[in-house]
Protein backbone atom coordinates (compact mmCIF):
# COMPACT_ATOMS: atom_id res chain seq x y z
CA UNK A 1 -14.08 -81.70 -49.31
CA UNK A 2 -15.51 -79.09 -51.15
CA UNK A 3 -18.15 -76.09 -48.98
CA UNK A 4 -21.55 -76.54 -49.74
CA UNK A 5 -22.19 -73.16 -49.54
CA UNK A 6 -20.44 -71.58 -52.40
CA UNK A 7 -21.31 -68.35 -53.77
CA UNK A 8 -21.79 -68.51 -57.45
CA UNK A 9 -21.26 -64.00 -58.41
CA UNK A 10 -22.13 -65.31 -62.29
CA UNK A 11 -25.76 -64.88 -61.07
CA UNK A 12 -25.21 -61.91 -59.38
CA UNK A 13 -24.18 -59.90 -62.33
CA UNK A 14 -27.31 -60.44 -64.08
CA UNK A 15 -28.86 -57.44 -66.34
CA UNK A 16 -31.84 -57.96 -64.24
CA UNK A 17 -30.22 -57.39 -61.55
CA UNK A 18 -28.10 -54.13 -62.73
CA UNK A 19 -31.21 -52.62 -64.08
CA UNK A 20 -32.51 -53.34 -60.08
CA UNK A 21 -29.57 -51.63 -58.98
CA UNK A 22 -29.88 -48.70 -61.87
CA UNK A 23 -33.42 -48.35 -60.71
CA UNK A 24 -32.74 -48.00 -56.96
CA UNK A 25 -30.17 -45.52 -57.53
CA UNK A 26 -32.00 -43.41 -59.47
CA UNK A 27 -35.30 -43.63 -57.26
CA UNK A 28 -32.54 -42.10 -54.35
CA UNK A 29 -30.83 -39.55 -56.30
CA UNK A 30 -34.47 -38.41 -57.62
CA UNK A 31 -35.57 -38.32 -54.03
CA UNK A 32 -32.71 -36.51 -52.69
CA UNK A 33 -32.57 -33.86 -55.19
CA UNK A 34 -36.25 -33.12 -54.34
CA UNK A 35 -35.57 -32.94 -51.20
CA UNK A 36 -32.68 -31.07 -51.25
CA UNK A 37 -34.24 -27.97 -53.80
CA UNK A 38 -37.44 -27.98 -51.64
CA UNK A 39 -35.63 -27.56 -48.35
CA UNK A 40 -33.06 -25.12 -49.93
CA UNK A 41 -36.19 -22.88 -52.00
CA UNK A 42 -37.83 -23.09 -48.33
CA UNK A 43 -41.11 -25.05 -50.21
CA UNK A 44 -41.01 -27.99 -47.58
CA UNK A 45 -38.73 -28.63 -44.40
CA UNK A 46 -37.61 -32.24 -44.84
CA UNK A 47 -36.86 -34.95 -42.40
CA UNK A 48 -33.77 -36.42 -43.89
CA UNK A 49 -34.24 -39.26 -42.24
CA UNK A 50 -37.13 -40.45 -44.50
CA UNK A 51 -35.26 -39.57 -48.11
CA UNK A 52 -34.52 -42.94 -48.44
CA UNK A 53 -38.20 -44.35 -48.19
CA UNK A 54 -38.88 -44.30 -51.80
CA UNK A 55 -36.01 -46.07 -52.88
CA UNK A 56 -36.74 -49.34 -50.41
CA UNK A 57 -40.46 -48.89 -51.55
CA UNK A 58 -39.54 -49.22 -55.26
CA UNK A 59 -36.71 -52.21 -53.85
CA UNK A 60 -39.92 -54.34 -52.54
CA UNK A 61 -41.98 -53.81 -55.32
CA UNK A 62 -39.34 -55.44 -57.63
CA UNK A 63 -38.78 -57.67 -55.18
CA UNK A 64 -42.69 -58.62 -54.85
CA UNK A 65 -43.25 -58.25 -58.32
CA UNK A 66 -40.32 -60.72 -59.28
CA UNK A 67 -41.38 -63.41 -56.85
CA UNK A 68 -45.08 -63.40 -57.94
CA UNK A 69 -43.73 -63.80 -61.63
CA UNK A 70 -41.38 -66.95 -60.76
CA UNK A 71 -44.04 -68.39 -58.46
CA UNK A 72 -47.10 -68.15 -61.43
CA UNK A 73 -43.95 -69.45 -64.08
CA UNK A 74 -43.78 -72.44 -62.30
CA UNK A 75 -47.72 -73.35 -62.64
């Protein structure tokens, strides 16, 4: 009896999905190194806890943004 639930990683390693991943990484190393020259030049005090904001905004705007495309594909 084979598991239903098997995980297929063929469509995980998708160049959609790497440029996703290339994207959010970059959003949180831009973010951090902002943050980290403003609070070091004394510019802005930063909250660290909010550096990684922009990089789950820019996550659900791909992830928005590719749902709207495969639901209007469809039609």
């Amino acid at each position: 009896m084979k598991p239903k639930n098997k995980i297929d990683f063929s469509k995980i390693n998708t160049t959609h999905n790497i440029i996703i991943m290339k994207t959010m990484l970059l959003c949180l190393f831009l973010s951090m190194s902002f943050a980290f020259i403003s609070e070091k030049s004394g510019w802005l005090e930063v909250d660290w806890k909010i550096v990684f904001i922009p990089a789950l905004l820019v996550l659900q705007i791909i992830i928005i943004v590719t749902a709207l495309k495969n639901r209007y594909k469809k039609l």
